[in-house]
N, C-alpha and C. Protein backbone atom coordinates (compact mmCIF):
# COMPACT_ATOMS: atom_id res chain seq x y z
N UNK A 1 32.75 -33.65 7.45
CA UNK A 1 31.88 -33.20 8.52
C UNK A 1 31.34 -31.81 8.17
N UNK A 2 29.89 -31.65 8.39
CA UNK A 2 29.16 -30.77 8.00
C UNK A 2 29.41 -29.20 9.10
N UNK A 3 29.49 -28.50 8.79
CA UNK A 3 29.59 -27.32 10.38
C UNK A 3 28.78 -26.41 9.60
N UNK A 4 27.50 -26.06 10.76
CA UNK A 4 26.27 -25.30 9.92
C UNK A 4 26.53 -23.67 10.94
N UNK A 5 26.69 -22.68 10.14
CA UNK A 5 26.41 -21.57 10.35
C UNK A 5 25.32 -20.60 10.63
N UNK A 6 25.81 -19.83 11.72
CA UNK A 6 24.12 -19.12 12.10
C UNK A 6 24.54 -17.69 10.84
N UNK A 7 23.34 -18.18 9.65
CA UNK A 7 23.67 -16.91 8.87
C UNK A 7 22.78 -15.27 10.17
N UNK A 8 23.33 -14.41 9.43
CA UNK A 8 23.34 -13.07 9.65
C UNK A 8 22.34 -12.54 8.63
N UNK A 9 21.78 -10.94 8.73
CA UNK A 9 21.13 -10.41 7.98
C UNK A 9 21.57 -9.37 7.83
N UNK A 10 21.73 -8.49 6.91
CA UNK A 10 22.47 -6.97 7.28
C UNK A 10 20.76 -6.14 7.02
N UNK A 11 20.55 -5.55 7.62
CA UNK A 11 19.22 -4.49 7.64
C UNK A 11 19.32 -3.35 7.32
N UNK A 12 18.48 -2.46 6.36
CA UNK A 12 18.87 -1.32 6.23
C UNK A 12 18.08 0.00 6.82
N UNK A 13 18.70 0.71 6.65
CA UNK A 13 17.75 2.07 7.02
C UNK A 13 17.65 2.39 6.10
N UNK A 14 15.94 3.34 6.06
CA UNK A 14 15.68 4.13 4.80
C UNK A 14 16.33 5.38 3.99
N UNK A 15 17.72 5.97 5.23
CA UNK A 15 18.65 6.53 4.36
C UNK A 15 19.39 5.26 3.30
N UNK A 16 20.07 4.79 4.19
CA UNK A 16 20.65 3.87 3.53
C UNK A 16 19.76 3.30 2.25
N UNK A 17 18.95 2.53 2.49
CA UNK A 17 18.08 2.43 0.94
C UNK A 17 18.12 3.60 0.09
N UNK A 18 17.90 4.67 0.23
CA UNK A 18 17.69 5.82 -0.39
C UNK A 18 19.30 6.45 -1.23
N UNK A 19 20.32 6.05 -0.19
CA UNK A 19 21.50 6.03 -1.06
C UNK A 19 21.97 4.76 -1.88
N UNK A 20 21.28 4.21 -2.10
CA UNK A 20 21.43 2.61 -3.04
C UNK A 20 20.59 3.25 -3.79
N UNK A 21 19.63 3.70 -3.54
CA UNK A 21 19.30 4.29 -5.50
C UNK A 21 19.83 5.59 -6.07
N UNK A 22 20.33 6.48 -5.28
CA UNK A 22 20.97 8.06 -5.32
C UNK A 22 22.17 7.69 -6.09
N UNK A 23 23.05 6.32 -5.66
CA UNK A 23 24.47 5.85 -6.78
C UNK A 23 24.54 4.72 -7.31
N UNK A 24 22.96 4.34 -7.86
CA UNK A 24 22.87 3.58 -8.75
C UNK A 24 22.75 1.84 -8.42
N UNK A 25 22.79 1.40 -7.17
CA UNK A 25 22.60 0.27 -6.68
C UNK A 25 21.62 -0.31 -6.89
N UNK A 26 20.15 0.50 -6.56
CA UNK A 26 19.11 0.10 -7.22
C UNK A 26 18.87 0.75 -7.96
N UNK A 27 18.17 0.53 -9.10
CA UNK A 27 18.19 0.97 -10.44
C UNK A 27 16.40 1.38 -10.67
N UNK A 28 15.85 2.42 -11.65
CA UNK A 28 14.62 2.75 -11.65
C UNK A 28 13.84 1.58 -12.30
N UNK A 29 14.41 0.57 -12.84
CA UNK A 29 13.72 -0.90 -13.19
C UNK A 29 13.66 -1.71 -11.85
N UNK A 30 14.23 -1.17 -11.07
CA UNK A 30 14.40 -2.04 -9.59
C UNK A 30 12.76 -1.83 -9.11
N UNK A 31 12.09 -3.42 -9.21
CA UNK A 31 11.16 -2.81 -7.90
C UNK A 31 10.62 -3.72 -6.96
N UNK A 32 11.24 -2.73 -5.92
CA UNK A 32 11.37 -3.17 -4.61
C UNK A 32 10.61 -2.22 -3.26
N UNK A 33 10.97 -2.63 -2.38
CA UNK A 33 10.43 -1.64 -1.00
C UNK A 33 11.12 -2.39 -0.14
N UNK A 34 10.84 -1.59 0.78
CA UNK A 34 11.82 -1.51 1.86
C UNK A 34 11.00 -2.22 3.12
N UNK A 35 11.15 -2.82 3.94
CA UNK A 35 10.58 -3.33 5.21
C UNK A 35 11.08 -4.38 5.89
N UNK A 36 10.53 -3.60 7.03
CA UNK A 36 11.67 -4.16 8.46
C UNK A 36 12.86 -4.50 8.06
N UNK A 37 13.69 -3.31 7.35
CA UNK A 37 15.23 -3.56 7.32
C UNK A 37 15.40 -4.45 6.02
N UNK A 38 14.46 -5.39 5.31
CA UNK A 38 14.72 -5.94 4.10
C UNK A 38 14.28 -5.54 2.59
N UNK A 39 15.28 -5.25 1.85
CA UNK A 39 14.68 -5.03 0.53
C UNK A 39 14.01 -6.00 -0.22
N UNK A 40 12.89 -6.05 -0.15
CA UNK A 40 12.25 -6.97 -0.99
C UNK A 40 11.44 -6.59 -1.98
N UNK A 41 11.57 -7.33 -3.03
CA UNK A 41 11.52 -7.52 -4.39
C UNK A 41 9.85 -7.73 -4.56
N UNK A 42 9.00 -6.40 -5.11
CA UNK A 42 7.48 -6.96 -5.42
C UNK A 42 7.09 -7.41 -6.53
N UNK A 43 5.90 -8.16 -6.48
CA UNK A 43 5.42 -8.71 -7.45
C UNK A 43 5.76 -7.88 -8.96
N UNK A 44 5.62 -8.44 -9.94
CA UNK A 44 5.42 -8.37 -11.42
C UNK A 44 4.07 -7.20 -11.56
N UNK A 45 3.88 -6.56 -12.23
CA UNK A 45 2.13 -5.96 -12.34
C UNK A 45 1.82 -6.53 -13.77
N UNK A 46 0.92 -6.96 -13.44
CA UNK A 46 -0.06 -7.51 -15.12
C UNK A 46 -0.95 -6.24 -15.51
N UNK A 47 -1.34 -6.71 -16.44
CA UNK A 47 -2.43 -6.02 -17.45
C UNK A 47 -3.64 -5.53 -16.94
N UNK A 48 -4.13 -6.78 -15.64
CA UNK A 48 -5.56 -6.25 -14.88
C UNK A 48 -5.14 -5.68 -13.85
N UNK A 49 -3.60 -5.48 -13.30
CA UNK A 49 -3.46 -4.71 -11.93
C UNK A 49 -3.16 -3.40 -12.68
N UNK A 50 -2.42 -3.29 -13.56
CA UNK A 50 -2.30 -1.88 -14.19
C UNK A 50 -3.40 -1.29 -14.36
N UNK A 51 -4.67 -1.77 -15.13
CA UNK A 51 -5.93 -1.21 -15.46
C UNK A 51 -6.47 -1.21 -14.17
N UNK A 52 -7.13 -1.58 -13.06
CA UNK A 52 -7.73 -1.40 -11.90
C UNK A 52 -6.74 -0.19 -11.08
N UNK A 53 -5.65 -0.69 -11.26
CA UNK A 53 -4.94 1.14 -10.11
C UNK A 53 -5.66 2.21 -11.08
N UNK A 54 -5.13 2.34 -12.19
CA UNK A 54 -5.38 3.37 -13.19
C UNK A 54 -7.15 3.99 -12.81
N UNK A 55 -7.99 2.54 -12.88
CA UNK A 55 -9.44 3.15 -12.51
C UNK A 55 -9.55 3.28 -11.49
N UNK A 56 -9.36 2.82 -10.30
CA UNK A 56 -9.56 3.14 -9.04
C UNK A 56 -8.67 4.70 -8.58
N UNK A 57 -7.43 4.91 -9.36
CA UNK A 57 -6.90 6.16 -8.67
C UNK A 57 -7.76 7.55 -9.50
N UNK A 58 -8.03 7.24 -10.72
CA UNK A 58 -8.96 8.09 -11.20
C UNK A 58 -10.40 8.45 -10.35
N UNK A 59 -10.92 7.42 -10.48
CA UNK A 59 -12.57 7.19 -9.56
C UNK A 59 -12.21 7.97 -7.84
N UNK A 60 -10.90 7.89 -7.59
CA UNK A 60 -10.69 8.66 -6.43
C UNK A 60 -10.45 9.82 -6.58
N UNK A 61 -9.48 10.19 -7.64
CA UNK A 61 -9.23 11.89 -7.70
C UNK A 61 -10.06 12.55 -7.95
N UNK A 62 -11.29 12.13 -9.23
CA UNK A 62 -12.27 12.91 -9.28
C UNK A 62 -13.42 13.03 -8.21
N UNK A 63 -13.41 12.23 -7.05
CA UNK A 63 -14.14 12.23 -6.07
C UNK A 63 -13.98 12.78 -4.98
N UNK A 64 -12.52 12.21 -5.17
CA UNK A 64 -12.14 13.35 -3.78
C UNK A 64 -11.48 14.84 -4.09
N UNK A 65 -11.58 14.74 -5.13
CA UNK A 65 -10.75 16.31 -5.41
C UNK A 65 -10.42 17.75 -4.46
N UNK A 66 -9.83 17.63 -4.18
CA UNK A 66 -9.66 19.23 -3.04
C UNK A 66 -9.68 18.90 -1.67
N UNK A 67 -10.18 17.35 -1.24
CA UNK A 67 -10.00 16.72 -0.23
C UNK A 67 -8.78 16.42 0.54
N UNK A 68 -8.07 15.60 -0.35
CA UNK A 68 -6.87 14.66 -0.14
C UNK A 68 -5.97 14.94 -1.27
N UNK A 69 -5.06 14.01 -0.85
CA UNK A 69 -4.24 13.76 -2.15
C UNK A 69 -4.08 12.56 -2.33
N UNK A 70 -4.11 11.89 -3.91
CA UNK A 70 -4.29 10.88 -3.91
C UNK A 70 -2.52 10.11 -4.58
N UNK A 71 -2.22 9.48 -3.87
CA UNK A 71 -0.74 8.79 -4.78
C UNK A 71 -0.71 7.61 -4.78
N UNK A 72 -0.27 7.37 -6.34
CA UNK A 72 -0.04 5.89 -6.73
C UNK A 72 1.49 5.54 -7.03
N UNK A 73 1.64 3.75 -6.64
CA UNK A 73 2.60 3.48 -6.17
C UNK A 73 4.19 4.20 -5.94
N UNK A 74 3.77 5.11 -4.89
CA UNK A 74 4.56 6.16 -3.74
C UNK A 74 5.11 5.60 -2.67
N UNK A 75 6.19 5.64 -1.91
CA UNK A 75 6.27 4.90 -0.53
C UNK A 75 5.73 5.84 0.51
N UNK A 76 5.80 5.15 1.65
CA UNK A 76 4.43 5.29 2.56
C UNK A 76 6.18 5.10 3.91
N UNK A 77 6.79 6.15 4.71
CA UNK A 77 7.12 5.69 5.64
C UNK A 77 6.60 5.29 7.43
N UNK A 78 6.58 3.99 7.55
CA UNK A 78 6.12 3.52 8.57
C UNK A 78 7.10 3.72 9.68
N UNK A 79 8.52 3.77 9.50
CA UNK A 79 9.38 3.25 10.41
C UNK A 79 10.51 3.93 10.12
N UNK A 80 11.93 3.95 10.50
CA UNK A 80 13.03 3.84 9.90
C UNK A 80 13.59 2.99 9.17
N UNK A 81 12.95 1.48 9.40
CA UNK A 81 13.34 0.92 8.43
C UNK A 81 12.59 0.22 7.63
N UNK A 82 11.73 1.23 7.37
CA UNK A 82 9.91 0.57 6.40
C UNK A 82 9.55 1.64 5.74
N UNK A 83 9.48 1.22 4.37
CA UNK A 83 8.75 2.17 3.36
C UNK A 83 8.04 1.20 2.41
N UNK A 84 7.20 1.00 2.98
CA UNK A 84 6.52 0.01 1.70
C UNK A 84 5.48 1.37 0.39
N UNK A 85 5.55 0.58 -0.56
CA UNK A 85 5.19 1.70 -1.83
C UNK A 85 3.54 0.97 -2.40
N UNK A 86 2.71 0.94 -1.68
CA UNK A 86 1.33 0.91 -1.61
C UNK A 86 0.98 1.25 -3.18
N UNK A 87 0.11 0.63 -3.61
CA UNK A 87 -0.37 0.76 -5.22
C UNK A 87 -1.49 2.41 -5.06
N UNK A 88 -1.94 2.22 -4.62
CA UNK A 88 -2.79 4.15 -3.89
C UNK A 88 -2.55 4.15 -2.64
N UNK A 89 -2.37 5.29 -2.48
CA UNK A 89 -2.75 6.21 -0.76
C UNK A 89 -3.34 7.43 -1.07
N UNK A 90 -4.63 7.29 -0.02
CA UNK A 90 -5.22 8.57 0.21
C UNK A 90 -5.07 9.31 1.02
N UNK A 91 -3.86 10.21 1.09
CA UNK A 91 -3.72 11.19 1.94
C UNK A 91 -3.99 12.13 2.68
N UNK A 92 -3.91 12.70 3.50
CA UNK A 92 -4.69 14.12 4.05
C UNK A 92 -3.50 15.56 3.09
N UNK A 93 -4.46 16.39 3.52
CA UNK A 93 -3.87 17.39 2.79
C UNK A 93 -3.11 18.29 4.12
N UNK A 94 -1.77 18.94 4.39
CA UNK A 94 -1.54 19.29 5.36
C UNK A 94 -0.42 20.59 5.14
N UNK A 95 -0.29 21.22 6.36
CA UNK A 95 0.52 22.46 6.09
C UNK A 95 2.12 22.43 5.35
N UNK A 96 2.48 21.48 5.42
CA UNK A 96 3.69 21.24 5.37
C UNK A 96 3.75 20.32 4.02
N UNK A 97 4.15 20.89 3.00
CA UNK A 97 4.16 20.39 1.25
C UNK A 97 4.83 18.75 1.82
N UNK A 98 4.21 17.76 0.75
CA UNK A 98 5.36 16.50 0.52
C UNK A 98 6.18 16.97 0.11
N UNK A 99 6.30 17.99 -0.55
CA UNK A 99 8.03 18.00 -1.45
C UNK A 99 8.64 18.04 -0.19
N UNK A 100 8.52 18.80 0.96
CA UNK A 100 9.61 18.77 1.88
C UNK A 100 9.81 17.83 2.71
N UNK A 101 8.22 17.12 3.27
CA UNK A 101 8.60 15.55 4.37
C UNK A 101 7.65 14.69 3.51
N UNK A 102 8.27 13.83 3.78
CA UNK A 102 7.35 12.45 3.15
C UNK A 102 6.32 12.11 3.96
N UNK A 103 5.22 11.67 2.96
CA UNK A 103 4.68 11.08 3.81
C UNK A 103 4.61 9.72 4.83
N UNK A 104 3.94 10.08 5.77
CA UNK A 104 4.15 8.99 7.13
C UNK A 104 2.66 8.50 7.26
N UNK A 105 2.63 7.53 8.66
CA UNK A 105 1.20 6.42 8.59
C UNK A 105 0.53 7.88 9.19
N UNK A 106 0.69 9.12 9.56
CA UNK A 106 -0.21 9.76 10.33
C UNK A 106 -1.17 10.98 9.44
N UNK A 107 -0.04 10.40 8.22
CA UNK A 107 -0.82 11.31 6.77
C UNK A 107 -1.68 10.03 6.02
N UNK A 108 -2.06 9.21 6.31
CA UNK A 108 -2.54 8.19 5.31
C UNK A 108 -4.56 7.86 6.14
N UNK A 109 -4.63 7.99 5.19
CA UNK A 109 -6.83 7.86 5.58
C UNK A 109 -6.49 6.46 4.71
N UNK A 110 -6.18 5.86 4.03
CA UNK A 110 -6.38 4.25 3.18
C UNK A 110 -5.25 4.17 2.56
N UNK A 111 -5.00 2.88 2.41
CA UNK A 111 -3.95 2.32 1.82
C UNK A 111 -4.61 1.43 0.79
N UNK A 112 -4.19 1.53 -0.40
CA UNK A 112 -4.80 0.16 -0.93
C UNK A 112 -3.86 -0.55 -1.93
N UNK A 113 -3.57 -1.94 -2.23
CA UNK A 113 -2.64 -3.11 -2.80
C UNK A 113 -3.85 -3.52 -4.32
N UNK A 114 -3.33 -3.08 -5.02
CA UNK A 114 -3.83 -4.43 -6.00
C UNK A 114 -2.96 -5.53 -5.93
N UNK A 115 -4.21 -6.70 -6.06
CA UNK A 115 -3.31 -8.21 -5.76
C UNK A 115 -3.59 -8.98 -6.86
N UNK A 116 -2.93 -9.19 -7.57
CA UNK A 116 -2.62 -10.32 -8.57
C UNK A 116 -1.52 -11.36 -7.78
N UNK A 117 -0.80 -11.69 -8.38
CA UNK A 117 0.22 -12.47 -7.70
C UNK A 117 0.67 -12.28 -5.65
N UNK A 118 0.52 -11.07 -5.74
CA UNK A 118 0.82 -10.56 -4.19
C UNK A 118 -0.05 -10.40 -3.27
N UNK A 119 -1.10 -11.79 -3.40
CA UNK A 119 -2.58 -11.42 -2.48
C UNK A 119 -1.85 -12.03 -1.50
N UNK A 120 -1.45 -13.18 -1.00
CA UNK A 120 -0.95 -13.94 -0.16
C UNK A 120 0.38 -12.57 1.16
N UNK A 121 0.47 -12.01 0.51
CA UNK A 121 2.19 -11.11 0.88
C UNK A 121 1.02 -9.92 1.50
N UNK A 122 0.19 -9.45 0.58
CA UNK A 122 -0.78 -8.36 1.00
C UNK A 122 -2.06 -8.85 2.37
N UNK A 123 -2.20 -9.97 2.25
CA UNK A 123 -3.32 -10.37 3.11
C UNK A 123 -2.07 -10.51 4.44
N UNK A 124 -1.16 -10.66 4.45
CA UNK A 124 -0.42 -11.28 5.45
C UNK A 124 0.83 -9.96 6.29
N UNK A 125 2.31 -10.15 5.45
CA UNK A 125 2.95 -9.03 5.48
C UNK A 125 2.32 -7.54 5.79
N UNK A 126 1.93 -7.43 4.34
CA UNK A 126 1.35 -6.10 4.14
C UNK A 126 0.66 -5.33 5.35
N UNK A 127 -0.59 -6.29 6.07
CA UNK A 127 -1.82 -6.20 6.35
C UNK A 127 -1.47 -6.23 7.96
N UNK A 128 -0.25 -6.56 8.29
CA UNK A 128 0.19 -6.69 9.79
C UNK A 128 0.85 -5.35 9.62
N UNK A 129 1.50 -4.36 8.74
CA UNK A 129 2.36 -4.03 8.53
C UNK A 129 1.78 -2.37 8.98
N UNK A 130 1.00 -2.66 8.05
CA UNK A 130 -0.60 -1.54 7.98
C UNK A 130 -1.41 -1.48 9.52
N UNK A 131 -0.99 -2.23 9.89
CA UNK A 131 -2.22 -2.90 10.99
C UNK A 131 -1.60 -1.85 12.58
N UNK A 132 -0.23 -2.37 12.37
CA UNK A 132 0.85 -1.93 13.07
C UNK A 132 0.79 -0.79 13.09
N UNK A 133 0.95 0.17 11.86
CA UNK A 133 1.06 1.39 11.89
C UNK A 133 0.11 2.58 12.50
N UNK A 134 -1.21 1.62 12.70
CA UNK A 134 -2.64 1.96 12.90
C UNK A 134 -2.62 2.83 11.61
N UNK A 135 -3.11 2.08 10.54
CA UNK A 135 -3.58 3.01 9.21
C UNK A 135 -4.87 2.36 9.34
N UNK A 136 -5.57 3.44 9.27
CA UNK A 136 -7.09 3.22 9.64
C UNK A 136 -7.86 2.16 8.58
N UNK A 137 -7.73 2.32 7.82
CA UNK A 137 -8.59 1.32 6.56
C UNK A 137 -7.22 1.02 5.33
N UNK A 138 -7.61 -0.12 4.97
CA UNK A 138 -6.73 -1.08 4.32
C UNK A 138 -7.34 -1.78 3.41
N UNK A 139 -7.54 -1.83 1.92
CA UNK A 139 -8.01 -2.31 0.72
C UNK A 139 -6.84 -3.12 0.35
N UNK A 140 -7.72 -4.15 -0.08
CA UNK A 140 -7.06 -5.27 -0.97
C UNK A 140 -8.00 -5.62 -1.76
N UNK A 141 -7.51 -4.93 -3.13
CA UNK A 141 -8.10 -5.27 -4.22
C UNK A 141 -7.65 -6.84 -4.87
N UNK A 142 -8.81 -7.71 -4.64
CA UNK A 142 -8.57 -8.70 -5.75
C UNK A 142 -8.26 -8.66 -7.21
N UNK A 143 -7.41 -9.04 -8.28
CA UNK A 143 -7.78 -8.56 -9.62
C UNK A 143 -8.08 -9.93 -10.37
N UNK A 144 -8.12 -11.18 -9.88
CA UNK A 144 -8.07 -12.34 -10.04
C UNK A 144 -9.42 -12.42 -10.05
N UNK A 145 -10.16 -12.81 -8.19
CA UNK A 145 -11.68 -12.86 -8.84
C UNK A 145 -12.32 -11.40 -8.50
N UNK A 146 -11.52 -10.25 -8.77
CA UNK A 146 -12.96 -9.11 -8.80
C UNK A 146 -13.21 -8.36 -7.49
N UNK A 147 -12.73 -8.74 -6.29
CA UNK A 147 -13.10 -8.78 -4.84
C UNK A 147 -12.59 -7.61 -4.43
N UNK A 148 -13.26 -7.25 -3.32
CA UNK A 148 -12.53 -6.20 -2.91
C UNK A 148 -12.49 -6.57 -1.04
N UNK A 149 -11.40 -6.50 -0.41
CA UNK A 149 -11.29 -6.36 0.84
C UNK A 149 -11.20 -5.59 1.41
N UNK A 150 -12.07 -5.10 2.81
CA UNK A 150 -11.97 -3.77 3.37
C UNK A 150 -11.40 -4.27 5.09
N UNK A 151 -10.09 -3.50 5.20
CA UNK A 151 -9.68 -4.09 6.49
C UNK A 151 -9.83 -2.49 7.44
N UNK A 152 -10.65 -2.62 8.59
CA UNK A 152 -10.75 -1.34 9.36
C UNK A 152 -10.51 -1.38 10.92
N UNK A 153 -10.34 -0.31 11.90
CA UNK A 153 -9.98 -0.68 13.21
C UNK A 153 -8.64 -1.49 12.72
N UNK A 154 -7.72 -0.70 13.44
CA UNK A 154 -6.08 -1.51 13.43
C UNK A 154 -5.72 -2.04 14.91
N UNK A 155 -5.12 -2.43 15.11
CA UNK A 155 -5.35 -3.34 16.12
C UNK A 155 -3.76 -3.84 16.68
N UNK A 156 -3.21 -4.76 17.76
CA UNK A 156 -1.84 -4.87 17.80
C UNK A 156 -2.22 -6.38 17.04
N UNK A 157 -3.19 -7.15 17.00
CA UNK A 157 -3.09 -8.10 16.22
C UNK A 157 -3.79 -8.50 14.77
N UNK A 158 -4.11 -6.93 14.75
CA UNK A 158 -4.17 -6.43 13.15
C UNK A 158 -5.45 -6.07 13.30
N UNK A 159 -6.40 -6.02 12.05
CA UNK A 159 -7.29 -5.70 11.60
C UNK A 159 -8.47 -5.95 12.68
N UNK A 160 -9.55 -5.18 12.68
CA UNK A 160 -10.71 -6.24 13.61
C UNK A 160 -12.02 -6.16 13.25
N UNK A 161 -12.30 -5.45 11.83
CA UNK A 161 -12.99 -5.46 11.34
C UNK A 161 -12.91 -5.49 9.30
N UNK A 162 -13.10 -6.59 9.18
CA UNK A 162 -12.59 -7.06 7.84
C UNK A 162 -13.88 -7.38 6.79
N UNK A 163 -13.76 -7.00 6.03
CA UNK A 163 -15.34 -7.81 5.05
C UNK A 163 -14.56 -7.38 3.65
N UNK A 164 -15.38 -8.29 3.47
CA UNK A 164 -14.93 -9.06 1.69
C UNK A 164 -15.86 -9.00 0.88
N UNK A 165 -15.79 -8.03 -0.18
CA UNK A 165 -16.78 -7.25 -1.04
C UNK A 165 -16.73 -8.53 -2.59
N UNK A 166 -17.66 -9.15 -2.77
CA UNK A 166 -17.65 -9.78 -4.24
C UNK A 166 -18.78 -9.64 -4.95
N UNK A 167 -19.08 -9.49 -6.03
CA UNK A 167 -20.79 -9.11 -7.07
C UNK A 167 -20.55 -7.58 -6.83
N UNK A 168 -21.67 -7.30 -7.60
CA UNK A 168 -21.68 -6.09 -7.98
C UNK A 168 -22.71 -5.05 -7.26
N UNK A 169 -21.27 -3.63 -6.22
CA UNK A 169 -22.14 -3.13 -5.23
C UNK A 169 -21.60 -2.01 -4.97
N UNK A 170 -21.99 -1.18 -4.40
CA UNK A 170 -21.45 0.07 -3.59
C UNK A 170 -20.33 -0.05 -2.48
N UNK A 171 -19.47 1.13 -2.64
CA UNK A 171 -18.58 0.76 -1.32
C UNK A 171 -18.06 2.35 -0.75
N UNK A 172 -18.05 2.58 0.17
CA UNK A 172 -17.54 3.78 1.19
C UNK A 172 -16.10 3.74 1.68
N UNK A 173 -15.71 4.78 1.75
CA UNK A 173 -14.49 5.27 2.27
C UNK A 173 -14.95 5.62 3.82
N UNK A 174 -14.60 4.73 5.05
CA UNK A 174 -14.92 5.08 6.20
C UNK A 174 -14.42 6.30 6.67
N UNK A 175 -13.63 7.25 6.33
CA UNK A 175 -13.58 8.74 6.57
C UNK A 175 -14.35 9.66 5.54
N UNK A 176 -14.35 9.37 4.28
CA UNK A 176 -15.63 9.66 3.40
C UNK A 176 -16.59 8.97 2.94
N UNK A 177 -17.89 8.83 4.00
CA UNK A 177 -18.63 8.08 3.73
C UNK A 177 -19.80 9.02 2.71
N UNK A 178 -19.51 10.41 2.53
CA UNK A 178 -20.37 10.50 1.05
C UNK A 178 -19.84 10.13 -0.12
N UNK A 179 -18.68 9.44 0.07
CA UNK A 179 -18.55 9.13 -1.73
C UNK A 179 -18.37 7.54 -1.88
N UNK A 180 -19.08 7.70 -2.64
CA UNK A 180 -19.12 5.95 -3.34
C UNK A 180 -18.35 5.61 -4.63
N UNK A 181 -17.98 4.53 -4.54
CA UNK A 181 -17.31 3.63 -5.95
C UNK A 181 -18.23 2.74 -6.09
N UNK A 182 -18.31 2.05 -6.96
CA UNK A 182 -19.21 0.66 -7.54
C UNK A 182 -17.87 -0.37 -7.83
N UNK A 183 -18.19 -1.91 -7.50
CA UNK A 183 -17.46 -2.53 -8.09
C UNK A 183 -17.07 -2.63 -9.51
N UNK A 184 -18.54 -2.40 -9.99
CA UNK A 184 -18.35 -2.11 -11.65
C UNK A 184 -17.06 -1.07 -12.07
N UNK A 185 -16.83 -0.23 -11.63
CA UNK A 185 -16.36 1.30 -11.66
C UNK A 185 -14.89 0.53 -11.71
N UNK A 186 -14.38 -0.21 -10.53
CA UNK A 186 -13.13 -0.51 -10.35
C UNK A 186 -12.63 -1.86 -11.53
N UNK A 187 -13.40 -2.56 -11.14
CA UNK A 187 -13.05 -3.40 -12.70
C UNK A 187 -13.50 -3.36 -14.08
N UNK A 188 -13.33 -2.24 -13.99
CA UNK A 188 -14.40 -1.91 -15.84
C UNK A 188 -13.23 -1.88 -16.44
């Protein structure tokens, strides 16, 4: 006779995560993030997600220079028990150094995911996650076909203004709308 158990979850806090890598639990080959209490394990990065962060965080620093600050895959705390580690964030610049507080959703102007394997986790997870936090604009870079997604207005049932960039075009930062990228620019 079969007797089925109600499994359990143990959840963590972002101290707690933070002392799993401080004594070696997770390891600097570990990569993972943290949300809603679960460590989960992200995608692999290929060859075209490495090259698109690389151009897109460049095409941002030199644009925004003296603006923001720009960080690539950094964690981003949402919660106590959420730190997801976003492929860029464009930050505000503020009195109080990161070295001393991390940054939170109330320092973040964009978030953006390159998606190879993790479009499905990014269009979904991610994008409620973001949505939640009210982070104002939300990129999902395609690296598969080229695309770019712009998710804006956050919402309690996420996004409410979404458009899906494909061919070759101009695109704005809705808090800096004088600076432009080209799609060319990001997948070159």
């Amino acid at each position: 006779m079969a007797v089925e158990v109600a499994a359990t979850r143990r959840r963590f806090t972002r101290r707690e995560y933070h002392r799993m890598a401080e004594v070696g639990i997770l390891g600097k080959r570990d990569r993972v993030e943290l949300i809603k209490g679960e460590i989960v394990e992200m995608s692999p990065t290929g060859r075209r997600h490495k090259a698109f962060v690389a151009n897109l965080a460049q095409l941002l620093i030199m644009r925004l220079s003296g603006r923001v600050i720009v960080w690539v895959q950094t964690g981003i705390v949402l919660a106590d028990d959420t730190e997801p580690e976003p492929d860029i964030s464009i930050l505000r610049q503020r009195a109080v150094p990161y070295k001393d507080r991390e940054a939170d959703a109330e320092d973040v102007f964009v978030l953006i995911e390159m998606a190879d394997s993790s479009l499905a986790y990014d269009r979904s997870t991610k994008m409620r996650l973001y949505a939640e936090a009210s982070i104002p604009e939300y990129w999902i870079v395609d690296c598969d076909a080229e695309t770019v997604e712009i998710y804006r207005d956050p919402g309690p049932q996420g996004y409410r203004d979404v458009n899906r960039i494909a061919g070759s075009t101009t695109l704005t930062l809705d808090v800096f709308p004088d600076v432009t990228l080209t799609t060319a620019e990001i997948f070159a």
